[in-house]
N, C-alpha and C. Protein backbone atom coordinates (compact mmCIF):
# COMPACT_ATOMS: atom_id res chain seq x y z
N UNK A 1 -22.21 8.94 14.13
CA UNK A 1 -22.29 8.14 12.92
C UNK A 1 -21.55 8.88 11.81
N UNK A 2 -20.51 8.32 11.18
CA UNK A 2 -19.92 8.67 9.91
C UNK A 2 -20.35 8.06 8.61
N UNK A 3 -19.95 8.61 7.43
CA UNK A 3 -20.45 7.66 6.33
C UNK A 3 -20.00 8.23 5.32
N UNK A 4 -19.49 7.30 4.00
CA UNK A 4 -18.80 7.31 2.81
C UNK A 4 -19.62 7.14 1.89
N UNK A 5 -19.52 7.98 0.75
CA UNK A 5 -19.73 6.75 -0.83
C UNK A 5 -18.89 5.91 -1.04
N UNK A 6 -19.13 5.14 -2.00
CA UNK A 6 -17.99 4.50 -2.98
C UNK A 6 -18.79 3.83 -3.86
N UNK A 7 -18.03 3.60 -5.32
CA UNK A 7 -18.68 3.00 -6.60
C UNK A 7 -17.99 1.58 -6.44
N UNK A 8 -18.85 1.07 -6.27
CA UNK A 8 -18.39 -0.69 -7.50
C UNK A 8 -17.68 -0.28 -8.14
N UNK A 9 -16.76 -0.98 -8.58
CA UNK A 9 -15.26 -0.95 -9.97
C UNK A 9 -14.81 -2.54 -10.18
N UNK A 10 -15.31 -3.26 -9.43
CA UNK A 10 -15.01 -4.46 -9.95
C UNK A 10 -16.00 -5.03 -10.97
N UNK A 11 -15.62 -5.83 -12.22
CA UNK A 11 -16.48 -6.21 -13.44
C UNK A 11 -17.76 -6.77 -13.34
N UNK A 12 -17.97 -7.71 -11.55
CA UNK A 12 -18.85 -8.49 -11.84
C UNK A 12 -19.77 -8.64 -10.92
N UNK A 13 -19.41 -6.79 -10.31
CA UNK A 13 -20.56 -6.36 -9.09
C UNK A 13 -20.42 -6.85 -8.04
N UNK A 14 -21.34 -6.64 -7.03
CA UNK A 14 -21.24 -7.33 -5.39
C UNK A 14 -21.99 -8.52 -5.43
N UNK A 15 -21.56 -9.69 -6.00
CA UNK A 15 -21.91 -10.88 -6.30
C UNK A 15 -21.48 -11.84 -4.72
N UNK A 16 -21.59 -13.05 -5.07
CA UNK A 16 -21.04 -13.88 -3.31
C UNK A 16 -19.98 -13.44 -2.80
N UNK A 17 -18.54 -13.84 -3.69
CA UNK A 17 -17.32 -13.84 -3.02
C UNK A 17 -17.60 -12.27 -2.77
N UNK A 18 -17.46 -10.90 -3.60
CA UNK A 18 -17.56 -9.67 -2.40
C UNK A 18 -18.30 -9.59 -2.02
N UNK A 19 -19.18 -9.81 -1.96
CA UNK A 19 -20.52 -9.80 -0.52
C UNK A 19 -19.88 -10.53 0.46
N UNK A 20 -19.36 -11.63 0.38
CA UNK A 20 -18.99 -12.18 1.33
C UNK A 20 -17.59 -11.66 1.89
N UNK A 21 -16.73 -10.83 1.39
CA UNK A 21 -15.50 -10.39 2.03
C UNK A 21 -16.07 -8.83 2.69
N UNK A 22 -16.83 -8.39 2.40
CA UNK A 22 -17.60 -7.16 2.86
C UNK A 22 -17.90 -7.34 3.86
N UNK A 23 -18.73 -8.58 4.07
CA UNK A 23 -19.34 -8.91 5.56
C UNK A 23 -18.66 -9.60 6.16
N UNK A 24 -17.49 -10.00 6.14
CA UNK A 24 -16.50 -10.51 7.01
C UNK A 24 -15.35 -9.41 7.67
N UNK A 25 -15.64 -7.82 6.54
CA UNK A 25 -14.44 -6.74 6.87
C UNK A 25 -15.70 -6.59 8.13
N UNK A 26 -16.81 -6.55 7.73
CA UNK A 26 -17.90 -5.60 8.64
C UNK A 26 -17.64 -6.35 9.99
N UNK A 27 -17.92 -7.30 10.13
CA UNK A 27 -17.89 -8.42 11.67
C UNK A 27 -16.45 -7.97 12.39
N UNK A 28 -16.07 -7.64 11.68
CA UNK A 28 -14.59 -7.83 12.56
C UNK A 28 -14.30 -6.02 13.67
N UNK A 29 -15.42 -5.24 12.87
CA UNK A 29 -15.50 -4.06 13.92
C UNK A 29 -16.68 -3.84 15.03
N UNK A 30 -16.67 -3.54 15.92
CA UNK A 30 -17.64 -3.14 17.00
C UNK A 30 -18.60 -2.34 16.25
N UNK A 31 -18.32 -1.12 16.04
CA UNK A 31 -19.60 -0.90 15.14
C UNK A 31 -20.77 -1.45 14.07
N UNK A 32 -21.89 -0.38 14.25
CA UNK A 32 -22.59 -1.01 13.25
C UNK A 32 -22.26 -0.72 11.77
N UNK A 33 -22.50 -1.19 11.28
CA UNK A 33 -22.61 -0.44 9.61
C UNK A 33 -23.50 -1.33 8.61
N UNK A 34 -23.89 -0.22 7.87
CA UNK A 34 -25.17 0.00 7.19
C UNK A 34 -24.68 0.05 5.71
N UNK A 35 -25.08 -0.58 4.77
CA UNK A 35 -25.10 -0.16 3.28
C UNK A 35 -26.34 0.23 2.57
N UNK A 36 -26.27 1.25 1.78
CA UNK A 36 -27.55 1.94 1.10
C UNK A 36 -27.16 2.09 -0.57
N UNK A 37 -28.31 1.91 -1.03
CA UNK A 37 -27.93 1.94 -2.58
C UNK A 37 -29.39 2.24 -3.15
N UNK A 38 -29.43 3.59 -3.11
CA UNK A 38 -30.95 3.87 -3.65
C UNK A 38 -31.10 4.07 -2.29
N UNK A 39 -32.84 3.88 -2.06
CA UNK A 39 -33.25 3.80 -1.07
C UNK A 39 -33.60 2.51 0.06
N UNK A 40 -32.85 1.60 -0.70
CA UNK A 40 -32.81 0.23 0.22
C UNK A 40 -31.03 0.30 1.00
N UNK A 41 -31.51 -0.16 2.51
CA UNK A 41 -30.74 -0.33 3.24
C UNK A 41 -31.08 -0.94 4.21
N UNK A 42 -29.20 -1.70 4.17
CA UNK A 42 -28.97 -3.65 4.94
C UNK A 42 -27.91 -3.39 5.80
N UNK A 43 -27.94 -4.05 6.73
CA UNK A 43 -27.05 -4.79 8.01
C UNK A 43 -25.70 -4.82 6.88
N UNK A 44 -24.73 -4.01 7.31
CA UNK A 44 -23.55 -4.48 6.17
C UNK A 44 -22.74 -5.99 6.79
N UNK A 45 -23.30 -6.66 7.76
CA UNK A 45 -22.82 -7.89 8.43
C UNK A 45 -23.80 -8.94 8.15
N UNK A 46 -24.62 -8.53 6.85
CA UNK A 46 -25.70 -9.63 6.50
C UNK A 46 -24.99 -9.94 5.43
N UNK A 47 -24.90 -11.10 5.12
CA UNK A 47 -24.37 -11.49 3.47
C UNK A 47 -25.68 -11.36 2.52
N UNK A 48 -26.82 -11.84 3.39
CA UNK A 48 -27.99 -11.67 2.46
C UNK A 48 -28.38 -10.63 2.30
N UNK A 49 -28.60 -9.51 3.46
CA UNK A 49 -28.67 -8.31 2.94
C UNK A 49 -27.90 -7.66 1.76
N UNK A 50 -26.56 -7.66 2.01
CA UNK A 50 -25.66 -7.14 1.25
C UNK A 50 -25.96 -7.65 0.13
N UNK A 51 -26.13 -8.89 -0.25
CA UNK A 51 -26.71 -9.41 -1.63
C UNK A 51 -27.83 -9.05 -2.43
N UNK A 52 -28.71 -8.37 -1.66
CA UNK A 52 -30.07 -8.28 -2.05
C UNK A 52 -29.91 -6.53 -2.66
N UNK A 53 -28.96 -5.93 -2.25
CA UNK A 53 -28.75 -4.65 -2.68
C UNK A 53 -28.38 -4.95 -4.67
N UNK A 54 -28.04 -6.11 -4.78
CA UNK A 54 -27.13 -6.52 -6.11
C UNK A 54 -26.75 -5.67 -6.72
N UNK A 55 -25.70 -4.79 -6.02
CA UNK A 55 -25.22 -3.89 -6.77
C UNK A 55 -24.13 -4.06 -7.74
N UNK A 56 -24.10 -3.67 -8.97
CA UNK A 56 -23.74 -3.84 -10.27
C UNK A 56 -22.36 -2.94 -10.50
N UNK A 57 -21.55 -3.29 -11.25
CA UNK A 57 -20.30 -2.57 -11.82
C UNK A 57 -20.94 -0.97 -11.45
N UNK A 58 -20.33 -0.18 -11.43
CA UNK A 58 -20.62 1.35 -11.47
C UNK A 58 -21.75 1.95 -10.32
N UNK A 59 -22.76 0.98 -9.62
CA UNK A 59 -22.91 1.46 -8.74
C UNK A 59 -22.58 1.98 -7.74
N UNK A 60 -23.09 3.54 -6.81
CA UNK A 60 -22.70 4.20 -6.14
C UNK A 60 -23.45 3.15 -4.52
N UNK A 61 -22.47 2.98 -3.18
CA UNK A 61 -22.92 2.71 -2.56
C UNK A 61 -23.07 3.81 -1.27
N UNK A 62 -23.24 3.83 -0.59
CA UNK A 62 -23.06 4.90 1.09
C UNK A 62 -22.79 3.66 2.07
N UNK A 63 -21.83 3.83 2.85
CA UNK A 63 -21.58 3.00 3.76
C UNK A 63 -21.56 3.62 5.14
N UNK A 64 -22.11 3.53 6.20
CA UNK A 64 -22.52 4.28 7.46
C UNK A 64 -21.99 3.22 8.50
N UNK A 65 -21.18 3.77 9.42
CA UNK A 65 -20.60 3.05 10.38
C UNK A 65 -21.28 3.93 11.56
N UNK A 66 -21.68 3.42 12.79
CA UNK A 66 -21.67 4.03 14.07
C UNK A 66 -21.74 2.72 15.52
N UNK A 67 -20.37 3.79 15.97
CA UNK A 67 -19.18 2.96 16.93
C UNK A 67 -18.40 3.46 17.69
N UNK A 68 -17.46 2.92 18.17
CA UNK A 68 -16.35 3.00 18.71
C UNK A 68 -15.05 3.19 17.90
N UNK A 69 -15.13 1.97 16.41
CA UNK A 69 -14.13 2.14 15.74
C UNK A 69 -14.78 2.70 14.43
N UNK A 70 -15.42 3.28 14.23
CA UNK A 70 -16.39 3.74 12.79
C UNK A 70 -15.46 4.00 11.72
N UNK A 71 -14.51 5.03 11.96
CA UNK A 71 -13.62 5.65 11.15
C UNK A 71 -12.61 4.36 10.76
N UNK A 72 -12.28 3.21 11.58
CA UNK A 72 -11.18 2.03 11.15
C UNK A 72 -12.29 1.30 10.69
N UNK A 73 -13.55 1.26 10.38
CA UNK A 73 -14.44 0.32 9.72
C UNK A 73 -14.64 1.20 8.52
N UNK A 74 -14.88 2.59 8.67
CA UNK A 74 -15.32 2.87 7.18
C UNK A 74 -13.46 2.93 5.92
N UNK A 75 -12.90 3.25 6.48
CA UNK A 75 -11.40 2.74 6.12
C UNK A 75 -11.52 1.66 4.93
N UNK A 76 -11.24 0.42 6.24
CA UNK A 76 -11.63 -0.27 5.96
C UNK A 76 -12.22 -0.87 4.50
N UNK A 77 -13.66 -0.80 4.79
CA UNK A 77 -14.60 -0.97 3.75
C UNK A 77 -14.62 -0.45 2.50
N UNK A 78 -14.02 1.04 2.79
CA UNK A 78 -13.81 1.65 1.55
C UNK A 78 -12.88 1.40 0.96
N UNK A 79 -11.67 1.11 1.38
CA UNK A 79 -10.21 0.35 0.98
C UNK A 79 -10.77 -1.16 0.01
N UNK A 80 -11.50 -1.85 0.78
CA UNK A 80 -11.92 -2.96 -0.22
C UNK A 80 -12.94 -3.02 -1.15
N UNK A 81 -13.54 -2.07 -1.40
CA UNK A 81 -14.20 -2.08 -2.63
C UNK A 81 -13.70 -1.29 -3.49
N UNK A 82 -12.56 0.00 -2.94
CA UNK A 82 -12.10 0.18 -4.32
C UNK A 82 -10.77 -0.37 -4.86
N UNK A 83 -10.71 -1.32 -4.32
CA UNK A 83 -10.05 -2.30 -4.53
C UNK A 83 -10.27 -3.42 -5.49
N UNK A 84 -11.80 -3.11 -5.71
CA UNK A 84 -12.51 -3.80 -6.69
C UNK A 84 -12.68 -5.73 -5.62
N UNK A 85 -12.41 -5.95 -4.63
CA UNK A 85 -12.82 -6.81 -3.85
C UNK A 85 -11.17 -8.04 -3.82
N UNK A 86 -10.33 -7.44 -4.39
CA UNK A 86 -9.27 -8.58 -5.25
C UNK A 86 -9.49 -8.95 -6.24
N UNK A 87 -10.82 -8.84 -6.89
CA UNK A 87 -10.78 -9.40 -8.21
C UNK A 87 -10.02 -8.34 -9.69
N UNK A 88 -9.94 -6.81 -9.06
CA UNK A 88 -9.23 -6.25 -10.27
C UNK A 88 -10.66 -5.18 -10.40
N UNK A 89 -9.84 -4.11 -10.84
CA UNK A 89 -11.07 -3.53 -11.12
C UNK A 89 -11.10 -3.25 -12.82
N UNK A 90 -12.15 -2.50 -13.64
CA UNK A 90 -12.46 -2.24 -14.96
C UNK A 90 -12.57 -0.85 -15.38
N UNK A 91 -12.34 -0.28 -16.14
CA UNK A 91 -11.95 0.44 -16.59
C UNK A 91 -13.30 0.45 -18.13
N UNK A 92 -14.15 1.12 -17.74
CA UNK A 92 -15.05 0.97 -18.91
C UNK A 92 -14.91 2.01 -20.28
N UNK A 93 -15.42 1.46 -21.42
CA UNK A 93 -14.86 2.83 -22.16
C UNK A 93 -16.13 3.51 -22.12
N UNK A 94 -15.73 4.82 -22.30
CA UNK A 94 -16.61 5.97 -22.00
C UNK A 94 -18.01 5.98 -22.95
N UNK A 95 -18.13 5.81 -23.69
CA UNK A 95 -19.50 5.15 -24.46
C UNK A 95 -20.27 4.00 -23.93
N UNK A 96 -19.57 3.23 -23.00
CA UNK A 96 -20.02 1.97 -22.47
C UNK A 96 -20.97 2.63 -20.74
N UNK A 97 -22.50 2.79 -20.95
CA UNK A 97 -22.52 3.08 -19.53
C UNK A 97 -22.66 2.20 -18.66
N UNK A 98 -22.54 2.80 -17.11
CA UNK A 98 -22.35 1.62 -16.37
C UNK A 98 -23.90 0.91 -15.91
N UNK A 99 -23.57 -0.21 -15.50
CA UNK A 99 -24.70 -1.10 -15.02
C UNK A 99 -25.25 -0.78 -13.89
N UNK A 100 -26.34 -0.48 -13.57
CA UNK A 100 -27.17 -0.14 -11.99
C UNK A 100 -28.13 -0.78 -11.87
């Protein structure tokens, strides 16, 4: 089993559309993978799970793959969220803290 951080950077958090492109990167590998945020952790191939984490601009996530292809899933995954999901990511000003 391998596993990453990564922060939210997109403005408007892991709302449907990235929840829903998250769990469509996740399905497409043999492995499992897991998202954690705090101490709650979901099926990263659940949309509802993944939703229920509602993680916010600036949250830190851990993403845990274990597989065959773990390392091309955590890639992957990590490639599209700091990617901010396609929507762009934000740039907060430094007095502004982030949302969790």
């Amino acid at each position: 089993m391998k596993q990453t951080q990564v922060t939210i950077v997109n403005k408007l958090g892991l709302h449907a559309r990235p929840s829903a492109a998250l769990t469509q990167t996740a399905t497409r590998f043999k492995s499992d993978v897991w998202l954690s945020k705090g101490t709650r952790r979901v099926n990263g191939k659940s949309i509802m799970g993944v939703m229920m984490l509602a993680a916010a601009r600036g949250a830190t996530l851990t993403i845990e793959a274990d597989g065959p292809d773990e390392d091309a899933a955590l890639a992957a995954l990590a490639e599209l969220v700091g990617s901010g999901f396609g929507e762009g990511t934000f740039t907060p000003d430094p007095s502004d803290p982030p949302n969790r």
